[in-house]
N, C-alpha and C. Protein backbone atom coordinates (compact mmCIF):
# COMPACT_ATOMS: atom_id res chain seq x y z
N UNK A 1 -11.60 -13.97 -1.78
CA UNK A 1 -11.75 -13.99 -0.34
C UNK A 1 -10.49 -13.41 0.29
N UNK A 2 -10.58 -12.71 1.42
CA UNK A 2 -9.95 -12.32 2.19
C UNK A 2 -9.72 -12.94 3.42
N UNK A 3 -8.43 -12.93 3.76
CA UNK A 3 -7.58 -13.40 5.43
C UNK A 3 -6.97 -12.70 5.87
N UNK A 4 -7.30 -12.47 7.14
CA UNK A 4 -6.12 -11.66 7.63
C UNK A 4 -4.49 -12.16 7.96
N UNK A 5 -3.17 -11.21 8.16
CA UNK A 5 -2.23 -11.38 8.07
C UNK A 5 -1.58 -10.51 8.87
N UNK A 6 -0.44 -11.09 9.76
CA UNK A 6 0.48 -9.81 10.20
C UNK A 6 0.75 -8.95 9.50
N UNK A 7 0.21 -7.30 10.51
CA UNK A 7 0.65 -6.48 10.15
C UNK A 7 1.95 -5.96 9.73
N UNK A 8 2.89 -5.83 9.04
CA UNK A 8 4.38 -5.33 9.05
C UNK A 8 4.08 -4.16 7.57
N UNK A 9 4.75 -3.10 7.82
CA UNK A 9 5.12 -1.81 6.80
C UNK A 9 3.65 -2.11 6.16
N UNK A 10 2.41 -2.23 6.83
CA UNK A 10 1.23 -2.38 5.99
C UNK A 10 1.11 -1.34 4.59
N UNK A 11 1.39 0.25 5.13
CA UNK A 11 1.49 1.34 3.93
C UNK A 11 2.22 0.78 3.17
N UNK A 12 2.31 0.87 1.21
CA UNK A 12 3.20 0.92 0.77
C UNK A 12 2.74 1.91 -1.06
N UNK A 13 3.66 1.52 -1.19
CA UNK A 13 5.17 2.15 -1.32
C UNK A 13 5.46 3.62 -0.53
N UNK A 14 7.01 2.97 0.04
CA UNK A 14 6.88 4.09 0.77
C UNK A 14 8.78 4.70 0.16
N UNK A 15 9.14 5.75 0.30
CA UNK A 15 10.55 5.57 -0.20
C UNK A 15 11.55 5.65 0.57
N UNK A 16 12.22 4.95 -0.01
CA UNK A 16 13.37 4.79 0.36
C UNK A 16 14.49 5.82 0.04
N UNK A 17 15.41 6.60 1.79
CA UNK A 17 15.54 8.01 1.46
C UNK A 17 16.40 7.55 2.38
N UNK A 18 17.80 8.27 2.02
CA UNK A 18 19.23 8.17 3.01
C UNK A 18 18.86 9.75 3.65
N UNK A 19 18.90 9.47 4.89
CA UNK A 19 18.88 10.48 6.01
C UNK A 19 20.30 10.64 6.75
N UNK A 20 20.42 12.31 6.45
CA UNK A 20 22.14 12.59 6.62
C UNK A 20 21.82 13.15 8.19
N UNK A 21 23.10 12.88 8.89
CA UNK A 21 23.03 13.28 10.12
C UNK A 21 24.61 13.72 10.51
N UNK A 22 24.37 14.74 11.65
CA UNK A 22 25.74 15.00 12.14
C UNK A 22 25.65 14.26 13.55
N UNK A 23 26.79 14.09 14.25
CA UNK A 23 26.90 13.45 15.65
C UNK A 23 27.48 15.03 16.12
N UNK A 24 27.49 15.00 18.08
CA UNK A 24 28.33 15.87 18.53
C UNK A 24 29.51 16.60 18.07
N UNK A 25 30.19 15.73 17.63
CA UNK A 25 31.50 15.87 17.46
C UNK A 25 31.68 16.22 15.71
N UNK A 26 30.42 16.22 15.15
CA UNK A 26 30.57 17.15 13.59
C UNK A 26 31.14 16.08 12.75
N UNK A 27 30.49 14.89 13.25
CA UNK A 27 31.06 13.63 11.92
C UNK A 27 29.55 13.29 11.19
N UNK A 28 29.82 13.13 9.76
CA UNK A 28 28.18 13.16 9.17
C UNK A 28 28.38 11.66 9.47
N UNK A 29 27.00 11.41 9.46
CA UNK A 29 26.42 9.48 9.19
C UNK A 29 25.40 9.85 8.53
N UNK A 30 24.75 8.66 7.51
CA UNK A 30 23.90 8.15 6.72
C UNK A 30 23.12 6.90 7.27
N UNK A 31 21.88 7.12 7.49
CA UNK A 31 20.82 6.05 7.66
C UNK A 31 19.59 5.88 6.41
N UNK A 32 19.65 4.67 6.04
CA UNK A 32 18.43 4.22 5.08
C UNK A 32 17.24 4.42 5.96
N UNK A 33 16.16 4.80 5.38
CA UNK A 33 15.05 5.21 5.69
C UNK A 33 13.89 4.77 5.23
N UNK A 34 12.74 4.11 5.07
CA UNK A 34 11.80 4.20 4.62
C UNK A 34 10.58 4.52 5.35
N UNK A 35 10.90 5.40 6.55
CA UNK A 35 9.84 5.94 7.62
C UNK A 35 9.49 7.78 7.51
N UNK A 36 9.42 7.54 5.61
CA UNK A 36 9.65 9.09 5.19
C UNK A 36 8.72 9.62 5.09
N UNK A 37 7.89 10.64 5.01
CA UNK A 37 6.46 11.45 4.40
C UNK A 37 6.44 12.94 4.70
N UNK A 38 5.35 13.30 4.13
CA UNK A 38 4.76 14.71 3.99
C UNK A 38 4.09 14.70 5.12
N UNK A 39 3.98 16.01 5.55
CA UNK A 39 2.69 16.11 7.14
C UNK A 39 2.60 17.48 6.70
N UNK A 40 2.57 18.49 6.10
CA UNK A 40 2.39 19.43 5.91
C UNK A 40 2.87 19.68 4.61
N UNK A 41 1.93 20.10 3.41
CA UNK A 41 2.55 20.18 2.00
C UNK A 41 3.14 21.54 1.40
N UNK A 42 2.43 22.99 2.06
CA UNK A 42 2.66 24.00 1.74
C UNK A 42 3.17 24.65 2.56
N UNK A 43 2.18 25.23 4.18
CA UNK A 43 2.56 26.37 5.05
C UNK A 43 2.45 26.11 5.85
N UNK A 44 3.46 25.76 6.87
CA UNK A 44 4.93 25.27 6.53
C UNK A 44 4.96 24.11 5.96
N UNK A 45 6.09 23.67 5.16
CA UNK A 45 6.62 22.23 4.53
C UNK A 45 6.85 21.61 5.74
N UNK A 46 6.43 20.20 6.17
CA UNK A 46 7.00 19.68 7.03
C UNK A 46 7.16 18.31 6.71
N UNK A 47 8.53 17.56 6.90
CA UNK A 47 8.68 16.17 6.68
C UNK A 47 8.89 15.33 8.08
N UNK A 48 8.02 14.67 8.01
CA UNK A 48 8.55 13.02 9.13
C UNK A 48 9.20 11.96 8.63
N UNK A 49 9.85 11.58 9.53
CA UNK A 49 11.00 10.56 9.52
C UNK A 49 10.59 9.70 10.69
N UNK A 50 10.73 8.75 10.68
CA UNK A 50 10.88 7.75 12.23
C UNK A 50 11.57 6.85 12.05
N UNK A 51 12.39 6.76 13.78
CA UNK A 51 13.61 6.62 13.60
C UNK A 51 13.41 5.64 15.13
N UNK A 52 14.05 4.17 15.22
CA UNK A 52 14.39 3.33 16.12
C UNK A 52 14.87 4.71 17.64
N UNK A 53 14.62 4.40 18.27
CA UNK A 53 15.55 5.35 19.09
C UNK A 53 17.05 4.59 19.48
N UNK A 54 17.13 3.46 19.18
CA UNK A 54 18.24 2.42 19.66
C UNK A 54 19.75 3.11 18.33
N UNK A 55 19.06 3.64 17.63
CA UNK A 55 19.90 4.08 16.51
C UNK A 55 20.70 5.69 16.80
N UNK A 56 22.25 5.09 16.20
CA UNK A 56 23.06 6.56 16.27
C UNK A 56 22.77 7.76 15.54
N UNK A 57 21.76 7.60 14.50
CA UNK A 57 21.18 8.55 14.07
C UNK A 57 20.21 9.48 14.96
N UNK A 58 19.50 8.58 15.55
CA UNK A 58 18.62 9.06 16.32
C UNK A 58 19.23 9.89 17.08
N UNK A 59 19.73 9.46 18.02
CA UNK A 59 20.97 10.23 18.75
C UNK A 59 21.66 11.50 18.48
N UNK A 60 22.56 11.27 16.84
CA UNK A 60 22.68 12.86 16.82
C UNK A 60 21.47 13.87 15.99
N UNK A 61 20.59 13.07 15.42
CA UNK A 61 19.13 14.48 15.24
C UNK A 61 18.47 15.11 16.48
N UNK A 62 18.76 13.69 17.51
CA UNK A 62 18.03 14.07 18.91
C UNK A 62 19.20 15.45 19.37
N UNK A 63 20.01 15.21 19.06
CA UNK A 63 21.36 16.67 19.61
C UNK A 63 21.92 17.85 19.19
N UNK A 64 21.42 17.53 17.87
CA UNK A 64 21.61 18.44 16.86
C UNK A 64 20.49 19.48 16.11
N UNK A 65 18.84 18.02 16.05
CA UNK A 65 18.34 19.33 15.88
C UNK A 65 18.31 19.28 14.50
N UNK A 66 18.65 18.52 13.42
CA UNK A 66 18.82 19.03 12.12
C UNK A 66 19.01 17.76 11.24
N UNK A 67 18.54 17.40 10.17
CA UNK A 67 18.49 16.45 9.84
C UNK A 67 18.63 16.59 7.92
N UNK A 68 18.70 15.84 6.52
CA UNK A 68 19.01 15.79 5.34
C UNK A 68 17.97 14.73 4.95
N UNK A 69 16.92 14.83 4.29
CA UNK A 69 16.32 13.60 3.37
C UNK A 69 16.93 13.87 2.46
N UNK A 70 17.55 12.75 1.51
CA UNK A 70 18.22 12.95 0.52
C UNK A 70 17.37 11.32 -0.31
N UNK A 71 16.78 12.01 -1.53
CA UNK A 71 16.57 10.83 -2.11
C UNK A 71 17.47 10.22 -3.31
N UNK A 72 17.58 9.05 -3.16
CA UNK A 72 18.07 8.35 -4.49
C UNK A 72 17.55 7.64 -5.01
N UNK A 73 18.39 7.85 -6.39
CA UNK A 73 18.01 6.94 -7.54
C UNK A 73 18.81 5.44 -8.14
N UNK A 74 17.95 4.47 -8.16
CA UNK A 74 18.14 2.98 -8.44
C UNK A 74 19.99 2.98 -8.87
N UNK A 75 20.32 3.60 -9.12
CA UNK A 75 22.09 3.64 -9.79
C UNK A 75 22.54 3.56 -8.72
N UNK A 76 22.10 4.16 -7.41
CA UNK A 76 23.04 4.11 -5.77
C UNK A 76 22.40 2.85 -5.21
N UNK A 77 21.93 1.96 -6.00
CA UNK A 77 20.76 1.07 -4.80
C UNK A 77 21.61 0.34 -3.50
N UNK A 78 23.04 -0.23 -4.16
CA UNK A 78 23.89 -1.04 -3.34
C UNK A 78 24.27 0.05 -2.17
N UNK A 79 24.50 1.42 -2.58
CA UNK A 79 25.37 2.14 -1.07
C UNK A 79 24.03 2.28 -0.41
N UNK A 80 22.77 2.75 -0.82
CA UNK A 80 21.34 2.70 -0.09
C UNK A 80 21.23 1.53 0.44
N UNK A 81 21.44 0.64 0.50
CA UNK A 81 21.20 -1.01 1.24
C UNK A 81 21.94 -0.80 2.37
N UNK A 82 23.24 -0.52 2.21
CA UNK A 82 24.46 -0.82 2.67
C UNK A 82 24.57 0.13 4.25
N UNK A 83 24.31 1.60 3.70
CA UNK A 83 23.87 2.53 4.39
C UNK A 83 22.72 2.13 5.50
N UNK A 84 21.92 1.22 5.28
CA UNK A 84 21.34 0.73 6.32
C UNK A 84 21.19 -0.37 7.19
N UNK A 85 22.85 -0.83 6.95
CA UNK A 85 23.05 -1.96 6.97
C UNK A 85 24.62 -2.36 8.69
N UNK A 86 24.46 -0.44 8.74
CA UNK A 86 26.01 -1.13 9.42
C UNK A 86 25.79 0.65 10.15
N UNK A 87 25.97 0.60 11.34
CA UNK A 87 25.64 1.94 12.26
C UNK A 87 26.85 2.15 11.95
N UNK A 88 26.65 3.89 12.25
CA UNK A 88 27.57 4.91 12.26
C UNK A 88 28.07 5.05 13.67
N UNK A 89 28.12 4.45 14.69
CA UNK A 89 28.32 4.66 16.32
C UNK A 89 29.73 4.06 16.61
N UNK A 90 30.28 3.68 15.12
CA UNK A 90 31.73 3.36 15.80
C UNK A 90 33.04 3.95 14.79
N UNK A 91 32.32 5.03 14.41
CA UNK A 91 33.00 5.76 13.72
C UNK A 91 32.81 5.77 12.10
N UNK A 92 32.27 4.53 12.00
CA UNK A 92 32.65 4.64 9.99
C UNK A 92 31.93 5.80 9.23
N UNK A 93 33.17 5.93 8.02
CA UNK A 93 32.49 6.76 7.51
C UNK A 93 31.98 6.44 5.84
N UNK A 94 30.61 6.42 6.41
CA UNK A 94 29.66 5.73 5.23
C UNK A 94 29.93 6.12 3.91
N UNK A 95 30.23 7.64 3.81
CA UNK A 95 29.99 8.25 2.32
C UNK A 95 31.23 7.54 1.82
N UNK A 96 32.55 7.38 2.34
CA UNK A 96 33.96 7.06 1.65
C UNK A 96 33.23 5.34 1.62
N UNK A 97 33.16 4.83 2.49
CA UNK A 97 33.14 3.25 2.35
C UNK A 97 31.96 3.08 1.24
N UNK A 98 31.32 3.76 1.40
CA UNK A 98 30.16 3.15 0.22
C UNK A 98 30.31 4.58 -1.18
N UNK A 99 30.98 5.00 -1.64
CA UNK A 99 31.33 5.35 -2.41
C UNK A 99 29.98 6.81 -2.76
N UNK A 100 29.82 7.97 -1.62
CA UNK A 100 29.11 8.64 -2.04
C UNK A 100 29.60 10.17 -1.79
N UNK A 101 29.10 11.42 -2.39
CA UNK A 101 29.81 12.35 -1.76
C UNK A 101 29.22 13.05 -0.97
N UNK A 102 29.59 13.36 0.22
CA UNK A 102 29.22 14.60 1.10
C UNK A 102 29.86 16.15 0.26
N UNK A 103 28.02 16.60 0.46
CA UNK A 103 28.43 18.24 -0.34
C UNK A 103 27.71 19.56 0.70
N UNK A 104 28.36 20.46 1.43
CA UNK A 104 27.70 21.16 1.76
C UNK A 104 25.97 21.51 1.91
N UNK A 105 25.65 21.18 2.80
CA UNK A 105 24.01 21.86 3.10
C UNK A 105 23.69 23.14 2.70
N UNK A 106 22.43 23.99 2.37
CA UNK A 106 22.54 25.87 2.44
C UNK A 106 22.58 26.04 3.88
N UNK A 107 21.31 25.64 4.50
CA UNK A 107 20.62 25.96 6.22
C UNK A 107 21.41 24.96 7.35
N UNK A 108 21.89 24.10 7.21
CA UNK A 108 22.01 23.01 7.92
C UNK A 108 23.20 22.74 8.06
N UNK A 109 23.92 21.78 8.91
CA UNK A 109 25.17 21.27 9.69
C UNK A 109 25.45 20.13 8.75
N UNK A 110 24.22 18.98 8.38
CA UNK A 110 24.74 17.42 8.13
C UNK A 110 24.60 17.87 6.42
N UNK A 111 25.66 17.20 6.02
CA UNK A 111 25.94 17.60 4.50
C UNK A 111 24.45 16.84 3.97
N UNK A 112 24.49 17.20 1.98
CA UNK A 112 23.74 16.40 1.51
C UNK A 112 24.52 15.28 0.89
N UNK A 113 23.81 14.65 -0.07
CA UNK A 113 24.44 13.39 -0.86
C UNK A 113 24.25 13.73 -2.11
N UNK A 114 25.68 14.16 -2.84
CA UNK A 114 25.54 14.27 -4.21
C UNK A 114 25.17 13.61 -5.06
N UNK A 115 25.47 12.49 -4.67
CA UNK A 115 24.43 11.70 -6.00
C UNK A 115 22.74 11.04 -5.71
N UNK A 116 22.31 11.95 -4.72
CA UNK A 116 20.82 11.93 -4.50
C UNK A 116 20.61 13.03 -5.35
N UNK A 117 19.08 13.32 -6.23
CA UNK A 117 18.85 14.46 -7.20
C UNK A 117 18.20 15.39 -6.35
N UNK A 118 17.70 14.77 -5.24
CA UNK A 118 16.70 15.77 -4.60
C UNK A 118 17.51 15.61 -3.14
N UNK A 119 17.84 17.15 -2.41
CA UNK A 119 17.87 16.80 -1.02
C UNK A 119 17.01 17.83 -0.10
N UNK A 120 17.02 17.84 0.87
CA UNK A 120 16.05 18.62 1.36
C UNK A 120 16.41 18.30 3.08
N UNK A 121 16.90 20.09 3.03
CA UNK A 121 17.33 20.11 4.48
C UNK A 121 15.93 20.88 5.50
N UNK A 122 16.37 19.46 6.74
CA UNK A 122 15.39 19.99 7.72
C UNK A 122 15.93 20.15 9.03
N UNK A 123 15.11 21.46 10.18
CA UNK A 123 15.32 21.63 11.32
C UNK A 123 14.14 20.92 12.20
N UNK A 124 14.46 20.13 13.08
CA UNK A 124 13.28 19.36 14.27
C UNK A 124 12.82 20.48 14.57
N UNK A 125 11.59 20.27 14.69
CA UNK A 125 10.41 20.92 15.15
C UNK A 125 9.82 20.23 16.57
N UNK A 126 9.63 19.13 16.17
CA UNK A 126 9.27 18.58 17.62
C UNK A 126 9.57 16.83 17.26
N UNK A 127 10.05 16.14 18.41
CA UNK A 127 10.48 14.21 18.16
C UNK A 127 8.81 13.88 19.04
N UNK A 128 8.13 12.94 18.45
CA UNK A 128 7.08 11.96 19.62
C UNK A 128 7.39 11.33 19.58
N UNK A 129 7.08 9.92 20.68
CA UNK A 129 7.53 8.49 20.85
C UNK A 129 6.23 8.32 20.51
N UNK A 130 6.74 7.51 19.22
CA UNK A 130 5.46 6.46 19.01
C UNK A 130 5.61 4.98 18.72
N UNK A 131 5.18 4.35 19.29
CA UNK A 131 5.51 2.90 19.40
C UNK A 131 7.26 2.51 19.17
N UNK A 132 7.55 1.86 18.36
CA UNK A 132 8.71 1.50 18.45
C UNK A 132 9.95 1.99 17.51
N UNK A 133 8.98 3.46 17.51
CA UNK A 133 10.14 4.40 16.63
C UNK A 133 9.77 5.83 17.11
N UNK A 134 10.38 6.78 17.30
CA UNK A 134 10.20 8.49 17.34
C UNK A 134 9.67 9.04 16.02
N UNK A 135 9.16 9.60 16.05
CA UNK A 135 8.99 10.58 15.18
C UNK A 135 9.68 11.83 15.31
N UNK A 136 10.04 12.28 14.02
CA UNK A 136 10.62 13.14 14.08
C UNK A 136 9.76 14.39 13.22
N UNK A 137 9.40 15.63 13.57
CA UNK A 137 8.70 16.34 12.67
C UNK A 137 9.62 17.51 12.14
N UNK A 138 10.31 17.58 10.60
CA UNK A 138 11.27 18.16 10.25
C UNK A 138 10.55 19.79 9.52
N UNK A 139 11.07 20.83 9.66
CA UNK A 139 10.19 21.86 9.13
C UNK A 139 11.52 22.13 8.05
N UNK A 140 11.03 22.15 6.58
CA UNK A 140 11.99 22.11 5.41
C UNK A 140 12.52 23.49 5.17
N UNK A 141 13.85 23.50 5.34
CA UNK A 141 14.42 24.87 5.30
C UNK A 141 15.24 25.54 4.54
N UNK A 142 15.10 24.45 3.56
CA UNK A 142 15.60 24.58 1.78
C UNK A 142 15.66 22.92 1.02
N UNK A 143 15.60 23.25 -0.26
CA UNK A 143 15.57 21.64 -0.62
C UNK A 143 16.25 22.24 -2.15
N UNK A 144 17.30 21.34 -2.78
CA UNK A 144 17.75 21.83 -3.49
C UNK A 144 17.69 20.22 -4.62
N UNK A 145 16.96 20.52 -6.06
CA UNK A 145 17.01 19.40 -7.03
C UNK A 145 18.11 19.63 -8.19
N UNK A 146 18.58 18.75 -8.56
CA UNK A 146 19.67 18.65 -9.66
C UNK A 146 19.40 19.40 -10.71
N UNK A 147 19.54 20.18 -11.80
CA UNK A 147 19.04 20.84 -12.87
C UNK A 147 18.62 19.74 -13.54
N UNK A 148 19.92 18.64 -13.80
CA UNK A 148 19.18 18.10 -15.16
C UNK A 148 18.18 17.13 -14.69
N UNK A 149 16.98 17.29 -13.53
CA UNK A 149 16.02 16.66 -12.95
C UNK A 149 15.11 17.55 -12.74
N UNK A 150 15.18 18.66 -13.41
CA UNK A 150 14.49 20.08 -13.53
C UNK A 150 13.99 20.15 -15.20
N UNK A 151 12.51 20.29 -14.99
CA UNK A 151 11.90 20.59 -16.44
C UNK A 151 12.36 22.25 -16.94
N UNK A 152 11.56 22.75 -18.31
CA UNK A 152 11.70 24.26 -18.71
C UNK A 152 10.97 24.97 -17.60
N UNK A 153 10.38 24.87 -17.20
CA UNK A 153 9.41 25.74 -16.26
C UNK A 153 10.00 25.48 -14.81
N UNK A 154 11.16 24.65 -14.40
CA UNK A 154 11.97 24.89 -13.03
C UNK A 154 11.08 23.82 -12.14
N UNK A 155 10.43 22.64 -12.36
CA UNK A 155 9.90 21.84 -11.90
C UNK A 155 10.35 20.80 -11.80
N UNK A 156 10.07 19.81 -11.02
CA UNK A 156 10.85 18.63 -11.20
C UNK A 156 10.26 17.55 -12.18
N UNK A 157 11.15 16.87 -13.00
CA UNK A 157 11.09 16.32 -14.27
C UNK A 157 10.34 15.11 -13.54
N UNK A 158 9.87 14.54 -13.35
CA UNK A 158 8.79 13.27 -12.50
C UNK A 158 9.92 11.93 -12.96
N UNK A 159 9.55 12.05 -14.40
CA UNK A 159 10.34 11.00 -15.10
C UNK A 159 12.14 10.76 -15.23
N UNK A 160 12.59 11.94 -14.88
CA UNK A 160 14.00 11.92 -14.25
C UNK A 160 14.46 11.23 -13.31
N UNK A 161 13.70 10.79 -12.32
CA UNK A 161 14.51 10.76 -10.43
C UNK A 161 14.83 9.31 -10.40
N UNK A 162 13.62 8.34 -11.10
CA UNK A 162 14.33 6.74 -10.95
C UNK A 162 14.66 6.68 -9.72
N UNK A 163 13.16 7.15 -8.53
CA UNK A 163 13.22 6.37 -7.15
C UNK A 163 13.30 4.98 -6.80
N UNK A 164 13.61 5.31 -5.53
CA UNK A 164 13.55 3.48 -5.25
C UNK A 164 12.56 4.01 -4.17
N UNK A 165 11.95 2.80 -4.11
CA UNK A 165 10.55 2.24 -3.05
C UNK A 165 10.95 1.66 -2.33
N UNK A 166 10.13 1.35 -0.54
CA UNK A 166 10.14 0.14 -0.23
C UNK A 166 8.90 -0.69 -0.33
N UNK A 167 8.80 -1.97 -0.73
CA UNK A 167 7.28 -2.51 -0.84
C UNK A 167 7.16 -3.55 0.06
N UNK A 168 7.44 -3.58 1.01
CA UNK A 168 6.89 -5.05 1.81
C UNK A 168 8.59 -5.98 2.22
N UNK A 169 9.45 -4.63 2.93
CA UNK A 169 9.88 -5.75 2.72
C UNK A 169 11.28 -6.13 1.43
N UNK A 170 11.08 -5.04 0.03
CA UNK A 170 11.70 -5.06 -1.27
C UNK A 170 11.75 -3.77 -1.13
N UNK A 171 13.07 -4.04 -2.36
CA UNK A 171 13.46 -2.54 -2.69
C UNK A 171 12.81 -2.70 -3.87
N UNK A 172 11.91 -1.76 -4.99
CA UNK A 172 10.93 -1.29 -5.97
C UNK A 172 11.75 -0.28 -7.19
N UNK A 173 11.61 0.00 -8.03
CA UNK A 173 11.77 1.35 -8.92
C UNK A 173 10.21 1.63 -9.28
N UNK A 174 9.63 2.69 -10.10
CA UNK A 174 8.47 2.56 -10.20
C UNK A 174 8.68 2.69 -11.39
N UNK A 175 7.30 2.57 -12.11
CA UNK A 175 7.15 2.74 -13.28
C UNK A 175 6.44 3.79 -14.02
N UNK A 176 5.89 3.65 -14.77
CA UNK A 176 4.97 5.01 -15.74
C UNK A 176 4.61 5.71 -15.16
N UNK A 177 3.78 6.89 -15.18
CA UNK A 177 2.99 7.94 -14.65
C UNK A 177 1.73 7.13 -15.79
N UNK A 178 0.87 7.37 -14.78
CA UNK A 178 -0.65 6.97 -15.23
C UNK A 178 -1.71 7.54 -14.85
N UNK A 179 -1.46 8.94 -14.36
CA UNK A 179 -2.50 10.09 -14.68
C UNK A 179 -1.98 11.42 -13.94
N UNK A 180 -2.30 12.33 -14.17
CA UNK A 180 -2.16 13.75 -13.31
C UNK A 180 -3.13 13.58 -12.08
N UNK A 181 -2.88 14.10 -10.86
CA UNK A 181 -4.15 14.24 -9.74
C UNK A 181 -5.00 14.91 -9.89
N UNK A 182 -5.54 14.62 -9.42
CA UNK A 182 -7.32 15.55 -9.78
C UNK A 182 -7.78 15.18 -10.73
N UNK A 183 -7.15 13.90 -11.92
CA UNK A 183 -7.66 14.28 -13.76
C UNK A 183 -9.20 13.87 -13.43
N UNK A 184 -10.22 13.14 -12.67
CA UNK A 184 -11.33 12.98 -12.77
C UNK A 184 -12.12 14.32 -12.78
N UNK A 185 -11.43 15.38 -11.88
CA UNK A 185 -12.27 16.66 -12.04
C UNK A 185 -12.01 17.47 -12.89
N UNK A 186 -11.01 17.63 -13.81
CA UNK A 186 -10.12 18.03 -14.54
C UNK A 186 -11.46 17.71 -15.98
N UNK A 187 -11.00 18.93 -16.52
CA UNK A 187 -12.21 19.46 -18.37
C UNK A 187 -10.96 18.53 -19.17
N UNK A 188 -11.93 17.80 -19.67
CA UNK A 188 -11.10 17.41 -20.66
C UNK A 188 -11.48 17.32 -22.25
N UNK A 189 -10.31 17.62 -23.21
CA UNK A 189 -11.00 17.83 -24.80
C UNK A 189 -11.61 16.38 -25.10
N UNK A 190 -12.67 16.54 -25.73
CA UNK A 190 -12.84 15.22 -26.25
C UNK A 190 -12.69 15.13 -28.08
């Protein structure tokens, strides 16, 4: 039997992704994220983010225009907590206090995070207000993965990245791969 229950982060797993930002004044900040996704997979790549508007992040993507998903893996989990734990609006600087490195962007202003495997720089396309966060719609304008998170064929190794999730609420790692997409339509040997 079923009951209903307050709604909160009903989607899940969703990941958990440090979003790099510059302010006016060209100082990076880091915000934890789990308001991350795809909205466009191929032409154009486009990523959403949503973001409190009460937040200094918000603030400098709203000014800047330019934004970093940077994902990590379970080994950073404490500076990923932490990172979302204490605003950037009074100066700190997250990457030194929580022990991460800022490394040059290709396209973009707000550095990435070296010890994320995957980062992926975006330019705003357009912010909506939607309920009690903005959206942000990012159009991807390079994304750069670690080699050794790179298969022979220049793909990303699935089983390399050791994401973290959010589930309700928890921080997650996942586990196995338990099928390819499509395998129901997919010929298979018997």
């Amino acid at each position: 039997m079923k009951r209903e229950v307050k709604a909160y982060r009903p989607v899940y797993p969703s990941p958990a992704a440090l979003i790099t930002s510059i302010d006016a004044e060209g100082r990076p900040n880091i915000v934890t994220l789990g308001e991350v996704f795809n909205i466009s997979v191929r032409e154009p790549v486009i990523i959403g983010i949503a973001i409190r508007a009460a937040t200094h992040s918000h603030g400098s993507i709203s000014a800047t225009r330019e934004f970093v998903v940077n994902l990590p893996t379970t080994a950073i989990l404490r500076a990923v907590d932490r990172c979302g734990t204490v605003t950037g609006r009074t100066g700190r600087d997250k990457f030194r206090e929580f022990g991460l490195t800022p490394i040059p962007s290709i396209k973009v202003k707000p550095p990435c995070v070296e010890e994320c495997p995957v980062n992926i720089e975006c330019e705003v396309m357009e912010r909506i207000a939607v309920g009690d966060h903005d959206l942000f719609l990012g159009h991807v304008v390079a994304m750069r993965v670690d080699e050794d998170a790179l298969d022979e064929e220049g793909e990303i190794a699935k089983g390399s990245l050791d994401p973290i999730v959010y589930l309700t609420g928890e921080y997650w790692s996942i586990g196995e791969k338990l099928e390819d997409l499509y395998f129901t339509t997919k010929k298979r040997d018997s």
